[in-house]
N, C-alpha and C. Protein backbone atom coordinates (compact mmCIF):
# COMPACT_ATOMS: atom_id res chain seq x y z
N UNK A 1 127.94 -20.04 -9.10
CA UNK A 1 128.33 -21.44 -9.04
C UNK A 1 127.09 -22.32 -8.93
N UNK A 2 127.50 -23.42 -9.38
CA UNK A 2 126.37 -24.59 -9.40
C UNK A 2 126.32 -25.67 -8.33
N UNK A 3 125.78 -25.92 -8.19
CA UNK A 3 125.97 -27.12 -6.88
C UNK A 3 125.16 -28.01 -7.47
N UNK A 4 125.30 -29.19 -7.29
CA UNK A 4 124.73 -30.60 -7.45
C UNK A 4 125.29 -31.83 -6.61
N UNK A 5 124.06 -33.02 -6.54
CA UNK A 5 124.73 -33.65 -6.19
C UNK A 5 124.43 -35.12 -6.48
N UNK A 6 124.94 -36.05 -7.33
CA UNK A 6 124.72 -37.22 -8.02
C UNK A 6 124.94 -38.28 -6.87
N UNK A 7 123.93 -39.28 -7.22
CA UNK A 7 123.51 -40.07 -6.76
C UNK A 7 123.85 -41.27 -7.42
N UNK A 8 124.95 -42.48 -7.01
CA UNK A 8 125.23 -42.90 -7.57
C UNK A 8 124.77 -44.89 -7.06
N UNK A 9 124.49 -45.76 -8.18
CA UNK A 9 124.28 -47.01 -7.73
C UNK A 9 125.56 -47.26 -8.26
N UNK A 10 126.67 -48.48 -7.35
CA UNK A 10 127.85 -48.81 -8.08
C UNK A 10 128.02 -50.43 -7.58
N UNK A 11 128.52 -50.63 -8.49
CA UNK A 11 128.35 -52.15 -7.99
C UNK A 11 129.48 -52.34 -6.70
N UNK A 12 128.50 -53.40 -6.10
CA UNK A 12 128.84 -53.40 -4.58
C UNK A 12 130.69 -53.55 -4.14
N UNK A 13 131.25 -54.59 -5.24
CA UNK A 13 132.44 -54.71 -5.25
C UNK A 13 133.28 -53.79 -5.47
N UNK A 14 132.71 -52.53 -6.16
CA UNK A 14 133.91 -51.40 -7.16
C UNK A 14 133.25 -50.13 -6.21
N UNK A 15 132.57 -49.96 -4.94
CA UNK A 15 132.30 -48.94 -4.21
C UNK A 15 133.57 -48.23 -4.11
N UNK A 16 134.80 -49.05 -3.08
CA UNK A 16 135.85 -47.89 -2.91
C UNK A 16 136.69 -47.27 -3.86
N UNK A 17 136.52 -48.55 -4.79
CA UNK A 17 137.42 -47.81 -6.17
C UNK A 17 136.56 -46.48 -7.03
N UNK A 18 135.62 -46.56 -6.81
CA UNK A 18 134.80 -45.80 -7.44
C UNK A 18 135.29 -44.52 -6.91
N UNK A 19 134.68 -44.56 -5.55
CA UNK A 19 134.63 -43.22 -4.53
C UNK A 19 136.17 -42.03 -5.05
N UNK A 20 137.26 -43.48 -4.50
CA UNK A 20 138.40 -43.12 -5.12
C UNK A 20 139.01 -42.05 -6.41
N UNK A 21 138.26 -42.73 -7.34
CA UNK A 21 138.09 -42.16 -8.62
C UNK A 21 137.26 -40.74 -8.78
N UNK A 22 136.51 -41.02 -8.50
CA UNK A 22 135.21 -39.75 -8.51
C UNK A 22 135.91 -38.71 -8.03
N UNK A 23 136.53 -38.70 -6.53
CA UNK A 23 137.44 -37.81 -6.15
C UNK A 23 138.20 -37.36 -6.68
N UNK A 24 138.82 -37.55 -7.07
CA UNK A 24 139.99 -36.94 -8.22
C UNK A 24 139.10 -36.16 -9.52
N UNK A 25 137.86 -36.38 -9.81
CA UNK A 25 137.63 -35.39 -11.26
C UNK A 25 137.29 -33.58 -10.57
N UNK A 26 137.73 -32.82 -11.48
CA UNK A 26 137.48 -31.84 -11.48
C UNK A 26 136.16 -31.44 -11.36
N UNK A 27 135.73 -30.38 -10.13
CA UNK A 27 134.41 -29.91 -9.98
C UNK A 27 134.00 -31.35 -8.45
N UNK A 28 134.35 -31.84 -8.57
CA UNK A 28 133.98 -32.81 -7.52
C UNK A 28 134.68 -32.25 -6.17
N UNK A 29 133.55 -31.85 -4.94
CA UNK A 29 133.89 -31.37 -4.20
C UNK A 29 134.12 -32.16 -2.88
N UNK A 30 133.19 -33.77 -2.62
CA UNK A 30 132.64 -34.10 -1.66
C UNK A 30 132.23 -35.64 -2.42
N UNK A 31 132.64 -36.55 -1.39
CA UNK A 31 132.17 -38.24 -2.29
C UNK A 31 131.94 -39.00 -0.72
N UNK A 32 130.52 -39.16 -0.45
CA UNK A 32 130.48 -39.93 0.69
C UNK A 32 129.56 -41.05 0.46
N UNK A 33 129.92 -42.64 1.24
CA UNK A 33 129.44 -43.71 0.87
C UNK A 33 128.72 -43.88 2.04
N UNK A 34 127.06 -44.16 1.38
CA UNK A 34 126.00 -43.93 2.30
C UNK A 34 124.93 -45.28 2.56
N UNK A 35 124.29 -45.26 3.19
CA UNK A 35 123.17 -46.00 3.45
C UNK A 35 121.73 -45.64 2.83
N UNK A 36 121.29 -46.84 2.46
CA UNK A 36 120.02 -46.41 1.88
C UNK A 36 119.92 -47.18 0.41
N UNK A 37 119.11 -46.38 -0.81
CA UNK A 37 118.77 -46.42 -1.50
C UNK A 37 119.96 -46.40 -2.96
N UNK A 38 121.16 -45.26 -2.43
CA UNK A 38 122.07 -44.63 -2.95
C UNK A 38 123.36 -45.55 -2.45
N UNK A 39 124.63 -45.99 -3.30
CA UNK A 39 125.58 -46.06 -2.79
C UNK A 39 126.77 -44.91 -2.42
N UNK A 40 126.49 -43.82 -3.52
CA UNK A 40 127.32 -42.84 -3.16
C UNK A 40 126.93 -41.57 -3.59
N UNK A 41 127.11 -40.79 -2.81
CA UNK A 41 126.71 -39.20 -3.07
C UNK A 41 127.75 -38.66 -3.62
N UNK A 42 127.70 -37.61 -3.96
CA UNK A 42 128.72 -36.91 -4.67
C UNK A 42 128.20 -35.50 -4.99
N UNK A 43 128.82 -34.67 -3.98
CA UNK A 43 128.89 -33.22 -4.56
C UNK A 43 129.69 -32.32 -5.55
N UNK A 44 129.19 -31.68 -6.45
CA UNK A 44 129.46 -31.28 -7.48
C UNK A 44 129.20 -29.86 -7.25
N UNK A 45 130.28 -29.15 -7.53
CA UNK A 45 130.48 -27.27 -7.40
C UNK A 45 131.22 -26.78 -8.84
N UNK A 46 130.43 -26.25 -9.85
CA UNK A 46 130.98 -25.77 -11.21
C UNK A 46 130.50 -24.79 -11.61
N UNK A 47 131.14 -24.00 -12.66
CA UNK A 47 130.27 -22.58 -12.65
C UNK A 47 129.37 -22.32 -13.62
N UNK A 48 128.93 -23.39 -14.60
CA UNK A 48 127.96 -23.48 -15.18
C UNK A 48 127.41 -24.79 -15.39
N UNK A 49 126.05 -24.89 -16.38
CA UNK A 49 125.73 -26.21 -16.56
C UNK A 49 126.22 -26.87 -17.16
N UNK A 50 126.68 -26.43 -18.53
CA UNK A 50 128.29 -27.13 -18.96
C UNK A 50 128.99 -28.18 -18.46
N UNK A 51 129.72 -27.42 -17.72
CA UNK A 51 130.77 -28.03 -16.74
C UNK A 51 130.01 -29.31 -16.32
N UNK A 52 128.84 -29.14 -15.34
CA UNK A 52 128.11 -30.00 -14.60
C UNK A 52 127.78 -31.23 -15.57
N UNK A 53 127.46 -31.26 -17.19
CA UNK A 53 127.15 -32.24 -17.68
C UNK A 53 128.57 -33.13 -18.01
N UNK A 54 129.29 -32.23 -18.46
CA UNK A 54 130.69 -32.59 -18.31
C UNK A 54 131.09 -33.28 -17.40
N UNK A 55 130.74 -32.81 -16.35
CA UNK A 55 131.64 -33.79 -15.01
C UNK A 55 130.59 -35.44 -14.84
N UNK A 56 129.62 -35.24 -15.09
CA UNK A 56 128.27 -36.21 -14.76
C UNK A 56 128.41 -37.43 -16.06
N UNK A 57 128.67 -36.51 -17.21
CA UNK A 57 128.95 -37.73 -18.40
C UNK A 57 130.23 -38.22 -18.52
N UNK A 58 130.91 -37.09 -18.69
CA UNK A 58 132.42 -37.49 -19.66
C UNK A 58 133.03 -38.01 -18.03
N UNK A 59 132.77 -37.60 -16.82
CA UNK A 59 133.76 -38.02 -15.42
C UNK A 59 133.24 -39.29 -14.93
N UNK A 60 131.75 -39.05 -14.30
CA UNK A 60 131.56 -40.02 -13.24
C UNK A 60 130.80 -41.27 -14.11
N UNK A 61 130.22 -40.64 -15.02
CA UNK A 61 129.75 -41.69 -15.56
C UNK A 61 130.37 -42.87 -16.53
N UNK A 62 131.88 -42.87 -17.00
CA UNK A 62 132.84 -43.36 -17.59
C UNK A 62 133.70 -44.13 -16.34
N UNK A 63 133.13 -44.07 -14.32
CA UNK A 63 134.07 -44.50 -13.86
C UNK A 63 133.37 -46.08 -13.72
N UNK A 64 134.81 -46.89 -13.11
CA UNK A 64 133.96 -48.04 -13.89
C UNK A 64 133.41 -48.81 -12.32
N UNK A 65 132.72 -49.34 -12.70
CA UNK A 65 131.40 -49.97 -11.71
C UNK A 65 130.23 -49.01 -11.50
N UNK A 66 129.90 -47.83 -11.60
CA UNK A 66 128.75 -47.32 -11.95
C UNK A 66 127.91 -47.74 -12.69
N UNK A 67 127.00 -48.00 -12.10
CA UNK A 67 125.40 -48.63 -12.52
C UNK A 67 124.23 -47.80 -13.08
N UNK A 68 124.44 -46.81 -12.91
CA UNK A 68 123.48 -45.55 -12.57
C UNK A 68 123.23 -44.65 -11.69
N UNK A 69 122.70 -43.21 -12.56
CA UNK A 69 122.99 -42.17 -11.13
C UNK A 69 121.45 -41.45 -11.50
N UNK A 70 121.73 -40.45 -10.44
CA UNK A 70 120.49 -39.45 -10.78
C UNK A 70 120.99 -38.17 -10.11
N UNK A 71 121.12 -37.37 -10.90
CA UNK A 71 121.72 -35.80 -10.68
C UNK A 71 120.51 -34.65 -10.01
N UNK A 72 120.60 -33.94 -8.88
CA UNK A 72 119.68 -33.06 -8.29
C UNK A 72 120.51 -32.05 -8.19
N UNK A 73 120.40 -31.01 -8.87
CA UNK A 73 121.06 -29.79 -8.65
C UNK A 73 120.27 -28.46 -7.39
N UNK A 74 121.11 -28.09 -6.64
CA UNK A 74 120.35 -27.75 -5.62
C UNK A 74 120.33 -26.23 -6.09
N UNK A 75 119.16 -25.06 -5.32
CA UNK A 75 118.41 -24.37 -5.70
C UNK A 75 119.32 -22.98 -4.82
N UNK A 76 119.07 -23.89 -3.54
CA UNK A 76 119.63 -22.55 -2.22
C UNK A 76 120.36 -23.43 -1.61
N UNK A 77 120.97 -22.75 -0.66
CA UNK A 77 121.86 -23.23 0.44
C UNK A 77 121.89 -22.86 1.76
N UNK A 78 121.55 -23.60 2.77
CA UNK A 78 120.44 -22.84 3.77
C UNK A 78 121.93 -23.05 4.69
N UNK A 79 122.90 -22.27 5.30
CA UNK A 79 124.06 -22.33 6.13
C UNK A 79 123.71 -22.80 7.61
N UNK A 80 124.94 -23.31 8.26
CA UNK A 80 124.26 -23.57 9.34
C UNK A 80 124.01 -22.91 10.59
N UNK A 81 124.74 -21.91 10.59
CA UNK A 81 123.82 -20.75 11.35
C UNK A 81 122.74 -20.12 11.11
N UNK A 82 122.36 -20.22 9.91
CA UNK A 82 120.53 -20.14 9.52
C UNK A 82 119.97 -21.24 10.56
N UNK A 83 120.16 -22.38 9.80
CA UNK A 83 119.39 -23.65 10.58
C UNK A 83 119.81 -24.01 12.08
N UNK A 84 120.95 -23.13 12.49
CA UNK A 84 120.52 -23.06 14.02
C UNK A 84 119.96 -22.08 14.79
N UNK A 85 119.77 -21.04 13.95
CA UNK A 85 119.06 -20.13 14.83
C UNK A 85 116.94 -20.26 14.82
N UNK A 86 116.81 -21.36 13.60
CA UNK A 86 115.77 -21.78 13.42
C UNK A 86 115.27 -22.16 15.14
N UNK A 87 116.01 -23.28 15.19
CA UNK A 87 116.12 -24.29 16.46
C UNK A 87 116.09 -23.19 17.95
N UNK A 88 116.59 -21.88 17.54
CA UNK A 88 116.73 -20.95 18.89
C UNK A 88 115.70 -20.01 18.98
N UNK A 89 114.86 -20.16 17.96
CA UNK A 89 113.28 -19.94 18.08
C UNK A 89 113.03 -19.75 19.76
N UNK A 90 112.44 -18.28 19.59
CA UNK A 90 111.53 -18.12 21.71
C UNK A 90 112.80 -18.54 23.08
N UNK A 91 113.75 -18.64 22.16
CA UNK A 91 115.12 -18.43 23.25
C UNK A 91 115.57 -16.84 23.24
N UNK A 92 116.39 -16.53 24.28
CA UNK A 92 116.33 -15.27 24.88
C UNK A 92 118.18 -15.83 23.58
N UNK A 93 118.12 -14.47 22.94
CA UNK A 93 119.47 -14.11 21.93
C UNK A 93 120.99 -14.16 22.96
N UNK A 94 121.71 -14.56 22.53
CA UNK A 94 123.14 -14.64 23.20
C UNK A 94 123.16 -13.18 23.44
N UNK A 95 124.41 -12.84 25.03
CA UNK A 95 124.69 -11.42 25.11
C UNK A 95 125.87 -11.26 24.58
């Protein structure tokens, strides 16, 4: 499987309708409206790259008030019992 996750500018007025929308396409796993640089994230889970251009052109990018995005497809997936046992570094292990 593929993971990605698009980065979306949408115009300020059509944010919830957007979010709305995005949710509903296929392969769309996750749509959260953020602070910053980005108005909305959007995780994307498909089982090839295919799919992924598919969902990025023919889905999110046809929804309407989208301004522009930028797609980062991620590499690994670090769980979060990895990244907490990072943090438990020189602690004595649970009994």
């Amino acid at each position: 499987m593929i993971t990605a996750f698009v980065l979306l500018d949408v115009d300020v007025d059509q944010v919830p309708e957007a979010a709305e929308a995005i949710c509903h396409l296929d392969g769309v796993t996750e749509v959260y409206s953020v602070t910053g640089r980005y108005d909305l994230i959007v995780k994307v889970r498909v089982p090839e790259n295919e799919a992924l251009a598919d969902v990025v052109t023919q889905g999110i990018g046809k929804v309407a008030g989208i301004q522009g995005s930028e797609t980062v497809i991620a590499f690994r997936s670090y769980a979060e019992d990895v990244l907490d046992a990072g943090f438990a570094l020189g602690q004595d292990p649970p009994a």
